[in-house]
N, C-alpha and C. Protein backbone atom coordinates (compact mmCIF):
# COMPACT_ATOMS: atom_id res chain seq x y z
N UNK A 1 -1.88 -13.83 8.77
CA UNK A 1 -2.17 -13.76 7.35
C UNK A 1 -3.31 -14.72 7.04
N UNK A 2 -4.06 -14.29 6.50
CA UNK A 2 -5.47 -14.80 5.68
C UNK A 2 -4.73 -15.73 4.70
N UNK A 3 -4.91 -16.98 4.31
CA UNK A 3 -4.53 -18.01 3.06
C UNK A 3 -5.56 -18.76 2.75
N UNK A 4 -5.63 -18.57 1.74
CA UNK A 4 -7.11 -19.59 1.12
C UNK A 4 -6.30 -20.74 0.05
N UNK A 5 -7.39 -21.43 -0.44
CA UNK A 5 -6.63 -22.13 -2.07
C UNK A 5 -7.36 -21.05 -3.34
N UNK A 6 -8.46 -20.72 -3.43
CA UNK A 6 -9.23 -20.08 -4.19
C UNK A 6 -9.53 -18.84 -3.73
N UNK A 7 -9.27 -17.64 -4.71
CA UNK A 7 -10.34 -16.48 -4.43
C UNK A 7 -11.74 -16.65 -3.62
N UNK A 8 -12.13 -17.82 -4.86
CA UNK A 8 -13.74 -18.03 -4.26
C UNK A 8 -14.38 -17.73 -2.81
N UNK A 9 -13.11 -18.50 -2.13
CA UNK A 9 -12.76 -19.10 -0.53
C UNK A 9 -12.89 -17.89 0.23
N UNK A 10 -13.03 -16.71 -0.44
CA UNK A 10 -12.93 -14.59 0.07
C UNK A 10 -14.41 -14.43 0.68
N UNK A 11 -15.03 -15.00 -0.09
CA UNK A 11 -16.69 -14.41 0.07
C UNK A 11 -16.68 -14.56 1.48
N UNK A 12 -16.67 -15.12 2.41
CA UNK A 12 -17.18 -15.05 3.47
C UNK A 12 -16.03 -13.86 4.28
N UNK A 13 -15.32 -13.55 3.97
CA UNK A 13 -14.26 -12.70 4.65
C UNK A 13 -14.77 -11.29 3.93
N UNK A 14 -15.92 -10.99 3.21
CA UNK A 14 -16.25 -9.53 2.12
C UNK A 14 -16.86 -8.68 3.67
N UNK A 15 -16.40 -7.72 3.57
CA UNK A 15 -16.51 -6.73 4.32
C UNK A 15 -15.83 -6.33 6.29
N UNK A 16 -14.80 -7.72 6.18
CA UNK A 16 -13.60 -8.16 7.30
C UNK A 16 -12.34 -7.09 7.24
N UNK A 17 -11.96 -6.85 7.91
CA UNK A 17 -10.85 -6.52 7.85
C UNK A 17 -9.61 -7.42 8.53
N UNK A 18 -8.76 -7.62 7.87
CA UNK A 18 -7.30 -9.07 7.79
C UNK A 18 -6.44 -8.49 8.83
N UNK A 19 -5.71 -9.50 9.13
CA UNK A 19 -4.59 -9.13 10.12
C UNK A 19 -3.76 -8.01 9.03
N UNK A 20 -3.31 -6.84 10.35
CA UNK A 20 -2.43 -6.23 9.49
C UNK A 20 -1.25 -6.63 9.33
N UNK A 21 -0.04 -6.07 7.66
CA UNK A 21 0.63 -6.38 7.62
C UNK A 21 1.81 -5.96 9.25
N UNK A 22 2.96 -6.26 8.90
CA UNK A 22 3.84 -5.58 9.84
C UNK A 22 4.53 -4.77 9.47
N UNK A 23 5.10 -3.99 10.50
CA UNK A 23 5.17 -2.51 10.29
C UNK A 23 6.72 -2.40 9.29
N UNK A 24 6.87 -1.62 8.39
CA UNK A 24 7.79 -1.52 7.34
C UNK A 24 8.33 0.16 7.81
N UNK A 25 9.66 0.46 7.58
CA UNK A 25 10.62 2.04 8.30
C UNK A 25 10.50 2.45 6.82
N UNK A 26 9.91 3.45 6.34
CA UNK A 26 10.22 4.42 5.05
C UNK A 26 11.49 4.75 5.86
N UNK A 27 12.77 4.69 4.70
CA UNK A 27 13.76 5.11 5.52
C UNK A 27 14.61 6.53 4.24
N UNK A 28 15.51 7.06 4.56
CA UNK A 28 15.97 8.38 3.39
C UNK A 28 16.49 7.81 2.57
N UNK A 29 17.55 6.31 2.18
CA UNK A 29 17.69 5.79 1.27
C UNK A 29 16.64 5.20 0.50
N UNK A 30 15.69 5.13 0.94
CA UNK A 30 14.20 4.85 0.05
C UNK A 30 13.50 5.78 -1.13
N UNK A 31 13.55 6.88 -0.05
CA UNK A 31 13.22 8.24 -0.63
C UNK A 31 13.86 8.37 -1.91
N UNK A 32 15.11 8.89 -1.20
CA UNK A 32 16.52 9.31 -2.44
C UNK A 32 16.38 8.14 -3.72
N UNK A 33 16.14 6.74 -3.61
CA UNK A 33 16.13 5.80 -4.78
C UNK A 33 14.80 6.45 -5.58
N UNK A 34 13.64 6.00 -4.91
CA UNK A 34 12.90 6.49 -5.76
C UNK A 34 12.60 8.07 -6.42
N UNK A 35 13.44 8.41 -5.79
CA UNK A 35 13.20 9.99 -6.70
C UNK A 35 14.43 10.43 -7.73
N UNK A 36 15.33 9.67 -7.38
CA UNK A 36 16.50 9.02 -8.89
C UNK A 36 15.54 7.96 -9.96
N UNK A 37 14.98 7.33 -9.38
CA UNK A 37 14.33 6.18 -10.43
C UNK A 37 12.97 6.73 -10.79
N UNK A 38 12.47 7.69 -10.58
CA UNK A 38 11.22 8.72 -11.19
C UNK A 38 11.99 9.69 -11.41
N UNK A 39 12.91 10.19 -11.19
CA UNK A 39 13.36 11.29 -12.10
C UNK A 39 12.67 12.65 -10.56
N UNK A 40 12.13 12.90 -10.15
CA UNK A 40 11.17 13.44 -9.42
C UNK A 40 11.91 14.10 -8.23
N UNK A 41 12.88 14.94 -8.44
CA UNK A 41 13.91 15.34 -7.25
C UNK A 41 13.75 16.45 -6.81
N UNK A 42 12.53 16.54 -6.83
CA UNK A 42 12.16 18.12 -5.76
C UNK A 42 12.88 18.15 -4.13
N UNK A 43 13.47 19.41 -3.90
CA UNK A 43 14.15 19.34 -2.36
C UNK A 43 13.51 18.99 -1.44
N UNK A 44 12.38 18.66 -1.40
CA UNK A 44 11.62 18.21 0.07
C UNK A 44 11.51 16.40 -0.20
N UNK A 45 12.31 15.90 -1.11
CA UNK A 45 12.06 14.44 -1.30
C UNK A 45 14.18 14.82 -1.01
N UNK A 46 14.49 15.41 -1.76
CA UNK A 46 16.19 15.31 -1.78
C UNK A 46 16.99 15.71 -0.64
N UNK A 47 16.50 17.22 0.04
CA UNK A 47 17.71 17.65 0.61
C UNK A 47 17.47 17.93 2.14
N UNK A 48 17.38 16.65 2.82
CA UNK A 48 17.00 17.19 4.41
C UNK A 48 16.88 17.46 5.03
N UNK A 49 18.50 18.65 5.00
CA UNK A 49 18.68 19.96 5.88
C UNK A 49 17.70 20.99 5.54
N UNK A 50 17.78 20.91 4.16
CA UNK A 50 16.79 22.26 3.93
C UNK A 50 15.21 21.93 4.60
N UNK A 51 14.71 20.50 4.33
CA UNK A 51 13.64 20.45 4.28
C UNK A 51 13.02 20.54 6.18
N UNK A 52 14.09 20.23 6.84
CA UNK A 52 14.31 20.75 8.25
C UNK A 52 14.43 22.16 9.08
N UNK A 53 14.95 22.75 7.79
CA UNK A 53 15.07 24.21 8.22
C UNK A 53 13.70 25.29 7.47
N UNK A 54 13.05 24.72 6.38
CA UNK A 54 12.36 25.30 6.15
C UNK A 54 10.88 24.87 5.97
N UNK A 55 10.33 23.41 6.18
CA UNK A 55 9.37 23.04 6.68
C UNK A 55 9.45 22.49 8.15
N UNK A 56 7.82 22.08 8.57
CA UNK A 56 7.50 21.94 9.86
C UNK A 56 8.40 20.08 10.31
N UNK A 57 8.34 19.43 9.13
CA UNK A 57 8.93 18.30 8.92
C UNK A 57 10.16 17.82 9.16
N UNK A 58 9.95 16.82 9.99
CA UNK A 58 11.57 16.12 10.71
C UNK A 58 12.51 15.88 9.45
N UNK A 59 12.24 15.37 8.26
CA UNK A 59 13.45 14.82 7.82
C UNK A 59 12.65 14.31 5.99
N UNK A 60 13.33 13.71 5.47
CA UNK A 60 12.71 14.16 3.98
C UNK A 60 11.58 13.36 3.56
N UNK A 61 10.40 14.68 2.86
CA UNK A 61 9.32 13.89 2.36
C UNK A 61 8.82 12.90 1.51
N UNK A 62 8.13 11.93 1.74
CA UNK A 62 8.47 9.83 0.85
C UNK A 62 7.54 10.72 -0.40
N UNK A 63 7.84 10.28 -1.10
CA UNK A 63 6.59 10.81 -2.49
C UNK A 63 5.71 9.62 -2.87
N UNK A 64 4.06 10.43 -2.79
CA UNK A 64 3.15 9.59 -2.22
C UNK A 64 3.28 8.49 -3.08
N UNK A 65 3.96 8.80 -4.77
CA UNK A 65 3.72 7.30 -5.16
C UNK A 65 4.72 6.07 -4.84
N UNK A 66 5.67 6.75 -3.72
CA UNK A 66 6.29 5.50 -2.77
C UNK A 66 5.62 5.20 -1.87
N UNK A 67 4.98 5.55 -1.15
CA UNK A 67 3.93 5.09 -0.67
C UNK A 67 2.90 4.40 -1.42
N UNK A 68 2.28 4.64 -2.59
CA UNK A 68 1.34 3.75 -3.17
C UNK A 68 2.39 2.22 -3.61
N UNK A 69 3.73 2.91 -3.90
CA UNK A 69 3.78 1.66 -4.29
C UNK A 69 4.23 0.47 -2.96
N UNK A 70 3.97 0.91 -2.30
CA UNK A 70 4.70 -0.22 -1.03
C UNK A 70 3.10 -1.19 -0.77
N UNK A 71 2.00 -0.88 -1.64
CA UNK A 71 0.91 -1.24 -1.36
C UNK A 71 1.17 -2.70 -1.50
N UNK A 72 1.50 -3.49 -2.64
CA UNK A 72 1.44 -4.99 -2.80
C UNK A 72 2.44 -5.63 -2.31
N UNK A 73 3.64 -5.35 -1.80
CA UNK A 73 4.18 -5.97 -0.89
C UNK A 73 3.39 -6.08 0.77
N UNK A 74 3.11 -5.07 0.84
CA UNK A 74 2.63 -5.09 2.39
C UNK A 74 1.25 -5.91 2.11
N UNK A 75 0.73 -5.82 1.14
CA UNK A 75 -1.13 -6.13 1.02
C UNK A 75 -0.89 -7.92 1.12
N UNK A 76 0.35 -8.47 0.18
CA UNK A 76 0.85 -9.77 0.01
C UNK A 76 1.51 -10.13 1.83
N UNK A 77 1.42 -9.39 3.06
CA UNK A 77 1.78 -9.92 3.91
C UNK A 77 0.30 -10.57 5.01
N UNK A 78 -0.69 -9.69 4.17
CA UNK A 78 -1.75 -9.94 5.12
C UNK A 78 -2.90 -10.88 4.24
N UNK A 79 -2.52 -11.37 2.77
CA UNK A 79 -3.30 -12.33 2.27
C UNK A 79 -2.75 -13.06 1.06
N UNK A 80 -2.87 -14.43 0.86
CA UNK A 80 -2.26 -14.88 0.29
C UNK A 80 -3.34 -15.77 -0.42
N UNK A 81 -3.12 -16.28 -2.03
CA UNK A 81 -4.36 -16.96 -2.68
C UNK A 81 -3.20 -18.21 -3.31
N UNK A 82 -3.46 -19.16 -2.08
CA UNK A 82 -2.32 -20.36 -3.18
C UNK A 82 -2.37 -20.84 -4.94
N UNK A 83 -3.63 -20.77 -4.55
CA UNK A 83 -4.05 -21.84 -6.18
C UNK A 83 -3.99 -20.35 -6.87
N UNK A 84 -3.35 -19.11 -6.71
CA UNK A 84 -3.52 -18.24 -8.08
C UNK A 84 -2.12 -18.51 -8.83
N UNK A 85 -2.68 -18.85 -10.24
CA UNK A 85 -1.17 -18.37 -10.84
C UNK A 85 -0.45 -17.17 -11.23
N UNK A 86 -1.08 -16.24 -11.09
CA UNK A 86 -1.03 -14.49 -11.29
C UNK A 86 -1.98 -13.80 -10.58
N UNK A 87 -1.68 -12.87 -9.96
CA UNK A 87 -2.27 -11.71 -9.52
C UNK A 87 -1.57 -10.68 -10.35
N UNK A 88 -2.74 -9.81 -10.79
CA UNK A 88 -2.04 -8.18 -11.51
C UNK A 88 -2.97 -7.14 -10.88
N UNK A 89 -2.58 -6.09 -10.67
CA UNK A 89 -2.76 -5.24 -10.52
C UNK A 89 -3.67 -4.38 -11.83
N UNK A 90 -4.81 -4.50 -11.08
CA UNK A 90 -5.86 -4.18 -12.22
C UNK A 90 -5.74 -3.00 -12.48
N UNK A 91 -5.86 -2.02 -11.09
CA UNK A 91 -6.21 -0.50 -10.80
C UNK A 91 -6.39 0.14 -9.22
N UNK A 92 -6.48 0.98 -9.38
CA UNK A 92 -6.95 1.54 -7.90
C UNK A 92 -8.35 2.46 -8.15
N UNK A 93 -8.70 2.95 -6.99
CA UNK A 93 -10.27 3.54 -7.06
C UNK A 93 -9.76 4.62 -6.02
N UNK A 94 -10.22 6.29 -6.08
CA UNK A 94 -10.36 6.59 -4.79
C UNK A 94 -8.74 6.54 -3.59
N UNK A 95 -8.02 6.56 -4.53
CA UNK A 95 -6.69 7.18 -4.39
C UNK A 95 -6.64 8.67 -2.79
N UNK A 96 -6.29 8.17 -2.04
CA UNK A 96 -6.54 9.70 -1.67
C UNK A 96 -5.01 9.33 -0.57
N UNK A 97 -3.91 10.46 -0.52
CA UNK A 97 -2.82 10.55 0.35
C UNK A 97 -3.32 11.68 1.24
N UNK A 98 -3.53 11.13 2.21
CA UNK A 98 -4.18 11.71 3.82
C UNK A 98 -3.40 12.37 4.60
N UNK A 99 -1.78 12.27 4.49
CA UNK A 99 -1.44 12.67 5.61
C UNK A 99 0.46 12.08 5.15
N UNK A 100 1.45 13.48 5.24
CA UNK A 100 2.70 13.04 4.90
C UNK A 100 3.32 12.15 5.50
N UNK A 101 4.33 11.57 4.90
CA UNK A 101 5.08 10.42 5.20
C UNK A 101 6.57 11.31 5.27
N UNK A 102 7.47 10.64 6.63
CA UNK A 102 8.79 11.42 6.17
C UNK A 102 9.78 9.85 6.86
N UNK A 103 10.88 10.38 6.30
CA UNK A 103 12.04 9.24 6.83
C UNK A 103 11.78 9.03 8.13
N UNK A 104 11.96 7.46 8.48
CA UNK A 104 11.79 7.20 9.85
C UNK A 104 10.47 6.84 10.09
N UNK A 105 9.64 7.32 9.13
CA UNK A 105 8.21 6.80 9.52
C UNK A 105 7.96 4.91 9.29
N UNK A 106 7.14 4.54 10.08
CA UNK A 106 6.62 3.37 9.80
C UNK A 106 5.22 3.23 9.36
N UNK A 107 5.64 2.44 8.27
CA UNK A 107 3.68 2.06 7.82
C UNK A 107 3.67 0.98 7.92
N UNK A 108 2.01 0.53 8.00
CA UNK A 108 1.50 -1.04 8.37
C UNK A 108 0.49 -0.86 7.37
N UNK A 109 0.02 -1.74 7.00
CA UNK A 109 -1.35 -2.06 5.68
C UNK A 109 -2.24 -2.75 6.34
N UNK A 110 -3.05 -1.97 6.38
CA UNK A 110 -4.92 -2.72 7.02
C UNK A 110 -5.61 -2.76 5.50
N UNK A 111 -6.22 -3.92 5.44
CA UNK A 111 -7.17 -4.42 4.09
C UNK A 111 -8.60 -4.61 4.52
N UNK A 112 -9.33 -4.32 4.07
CA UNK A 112 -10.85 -4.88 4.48
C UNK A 112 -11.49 -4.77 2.95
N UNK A 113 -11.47 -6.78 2.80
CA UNK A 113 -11.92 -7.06 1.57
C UNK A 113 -13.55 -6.27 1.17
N UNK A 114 -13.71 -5.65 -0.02
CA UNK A 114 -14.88 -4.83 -0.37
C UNK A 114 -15.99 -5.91 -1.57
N UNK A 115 -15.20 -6.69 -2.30
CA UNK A 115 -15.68 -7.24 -3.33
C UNK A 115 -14.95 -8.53 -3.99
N UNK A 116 -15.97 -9.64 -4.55
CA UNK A 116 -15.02 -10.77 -5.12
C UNK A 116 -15.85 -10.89 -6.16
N UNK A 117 -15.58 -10.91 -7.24
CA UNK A 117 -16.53 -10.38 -8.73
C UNK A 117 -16.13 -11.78 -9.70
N UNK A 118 -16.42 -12.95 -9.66
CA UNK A 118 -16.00 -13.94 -10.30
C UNK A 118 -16.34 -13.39 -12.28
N UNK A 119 -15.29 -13.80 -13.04
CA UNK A 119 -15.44 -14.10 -14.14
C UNK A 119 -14.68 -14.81 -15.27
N UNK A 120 -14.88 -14.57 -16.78
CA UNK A 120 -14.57 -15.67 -17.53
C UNK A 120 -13.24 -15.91 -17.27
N UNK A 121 -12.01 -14.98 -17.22
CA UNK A 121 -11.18 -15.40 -17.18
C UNK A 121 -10.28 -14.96 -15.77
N UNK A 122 -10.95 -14.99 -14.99
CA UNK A 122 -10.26 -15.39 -13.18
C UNK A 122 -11.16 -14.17 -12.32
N UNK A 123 -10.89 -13.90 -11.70
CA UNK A 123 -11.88 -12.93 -10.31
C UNK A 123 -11.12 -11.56 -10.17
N UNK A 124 -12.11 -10.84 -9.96
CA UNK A 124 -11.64 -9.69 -9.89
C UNK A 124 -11.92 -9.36 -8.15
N UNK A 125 -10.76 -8.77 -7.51
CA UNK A 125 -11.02 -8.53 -5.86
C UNK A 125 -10.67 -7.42 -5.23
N UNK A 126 -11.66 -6.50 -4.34
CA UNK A 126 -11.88 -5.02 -4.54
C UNK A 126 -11.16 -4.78 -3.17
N UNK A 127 -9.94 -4.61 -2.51
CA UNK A 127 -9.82 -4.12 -1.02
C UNK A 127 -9.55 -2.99 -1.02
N UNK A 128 -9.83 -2.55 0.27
CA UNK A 128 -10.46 -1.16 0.57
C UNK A 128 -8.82 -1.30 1.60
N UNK A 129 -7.82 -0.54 1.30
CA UNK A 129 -6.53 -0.47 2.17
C UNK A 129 -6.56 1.03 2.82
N UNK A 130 -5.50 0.80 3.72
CA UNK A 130 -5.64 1.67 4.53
C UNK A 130 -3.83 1.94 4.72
N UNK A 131 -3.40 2.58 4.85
CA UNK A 131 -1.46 2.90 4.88
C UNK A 131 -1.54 3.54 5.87
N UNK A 132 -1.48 2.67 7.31
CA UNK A 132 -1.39 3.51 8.19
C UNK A 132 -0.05 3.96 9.00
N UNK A 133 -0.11 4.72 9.59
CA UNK A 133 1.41 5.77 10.35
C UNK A 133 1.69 5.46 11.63
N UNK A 134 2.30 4.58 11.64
CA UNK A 134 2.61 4.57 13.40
C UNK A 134 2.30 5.71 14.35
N UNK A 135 2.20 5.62 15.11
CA UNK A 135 1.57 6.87 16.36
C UNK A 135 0.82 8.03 16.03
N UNK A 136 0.51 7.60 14.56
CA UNK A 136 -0.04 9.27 14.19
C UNK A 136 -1.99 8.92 13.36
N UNK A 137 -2.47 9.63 14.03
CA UNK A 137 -4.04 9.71 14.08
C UNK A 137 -4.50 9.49 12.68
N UNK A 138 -3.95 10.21 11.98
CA UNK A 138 -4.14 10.14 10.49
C UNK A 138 -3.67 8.92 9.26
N UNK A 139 -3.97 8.12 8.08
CA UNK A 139 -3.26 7.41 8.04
C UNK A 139 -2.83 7.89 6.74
N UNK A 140 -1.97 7.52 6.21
CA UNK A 140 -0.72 8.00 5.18
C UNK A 140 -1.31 8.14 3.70
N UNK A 141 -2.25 7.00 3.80
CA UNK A 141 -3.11 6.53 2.36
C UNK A 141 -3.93 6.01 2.41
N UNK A 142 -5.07 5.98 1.85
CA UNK A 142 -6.40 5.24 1.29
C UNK A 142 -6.56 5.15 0.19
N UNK A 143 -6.87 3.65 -0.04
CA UNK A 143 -7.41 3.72 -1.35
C UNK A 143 -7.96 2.57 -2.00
N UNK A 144 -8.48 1.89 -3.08
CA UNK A 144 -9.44 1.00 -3.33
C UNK A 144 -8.74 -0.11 -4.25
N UNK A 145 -8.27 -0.96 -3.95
CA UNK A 145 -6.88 -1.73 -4.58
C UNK A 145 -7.62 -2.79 -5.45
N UNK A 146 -7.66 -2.77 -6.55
CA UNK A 146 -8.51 -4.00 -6.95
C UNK A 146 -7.45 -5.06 -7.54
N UNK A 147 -7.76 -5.98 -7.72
CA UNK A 147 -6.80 -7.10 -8.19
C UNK A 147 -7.62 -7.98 -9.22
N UNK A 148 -6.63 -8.62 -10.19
CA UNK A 148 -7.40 -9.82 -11.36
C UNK A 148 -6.58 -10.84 -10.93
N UNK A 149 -7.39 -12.14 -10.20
CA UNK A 149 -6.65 -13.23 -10.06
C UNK A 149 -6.55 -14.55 -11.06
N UNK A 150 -5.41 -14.92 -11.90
CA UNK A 150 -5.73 -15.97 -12.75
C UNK A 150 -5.96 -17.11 -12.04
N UNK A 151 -6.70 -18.20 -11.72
CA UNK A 151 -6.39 -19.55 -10.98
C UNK A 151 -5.70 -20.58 -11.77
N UNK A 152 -5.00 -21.66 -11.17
CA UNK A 152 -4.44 -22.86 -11.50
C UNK A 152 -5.95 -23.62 -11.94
């Protein structure tokens, strides 16, 4: 893991890519929560047998915005800014889900810082992530993670 005291401390790491996080199991109790807590219970997120017997897919599909959201936990394993007193989640850029996710899969988070945009009230910081799939060529997600850091 990358640790600085300051954002500032990024600039020389702009266009690096960070140790990746470690690898995290999308597992079917994951699935099943978040598609009770979005409301979002289509059978290829709910019902496994079916989604076994009638897609090409081992076991039930993660819905990509469980996958987006596993972004700041995993992104927080591969960089850390001591002196911030808040990080928020500004936005994303360039969103794109590449390639399905199903139970049993593992993802890892590759970051390669894009931008450190200092201003009046804390820095804005652009990484370019990557959600990648254990053994599989393709990776799960891309997309352009920006962050607003307040400092101490």
């Amino acid at each position: 893991m990358l640790s600085v005291e300051k954002s500032g401390q990024l600039l020389p790491f702009i266009g690096q890519e960070l140790e990746p996080s470690l690898w995290i199991e999308v597992t079917e109790a994951m699935i099943l929560a978040f598609a009770e807590v979005t409301r979002e219970r289509h059978w290829i997120h709910t019902d496994a047998a079916r989604v076994r017997a009638e897609t090409p897919f081992k076991g039930l599909v993660a819905h990509g915005f469980l996958t987006l959201s596993l972004m700041t936990s995993l992104a927080g394993q591969c960089v850390e800014i001591r002196g911030a007193r808040r990080i928020l989640n500004y936005g994303l850029d360039r969103v794109r889900f590449t390639d399905i996710v199903t139970a049993g899969d593992r993802l890892r988070m590759r970051l390669t810082l894009e931008s450190v945009e200092p201003g009046e009230r804390g820095t804005r910081l652009k990484w370019r992530c990557t959600l990648e799939s254990e053994g599989r060529p393709r990776p799960a997600l891309v997309a352009d993670f920006i962050w607003a850091v307040e400092e101490t």
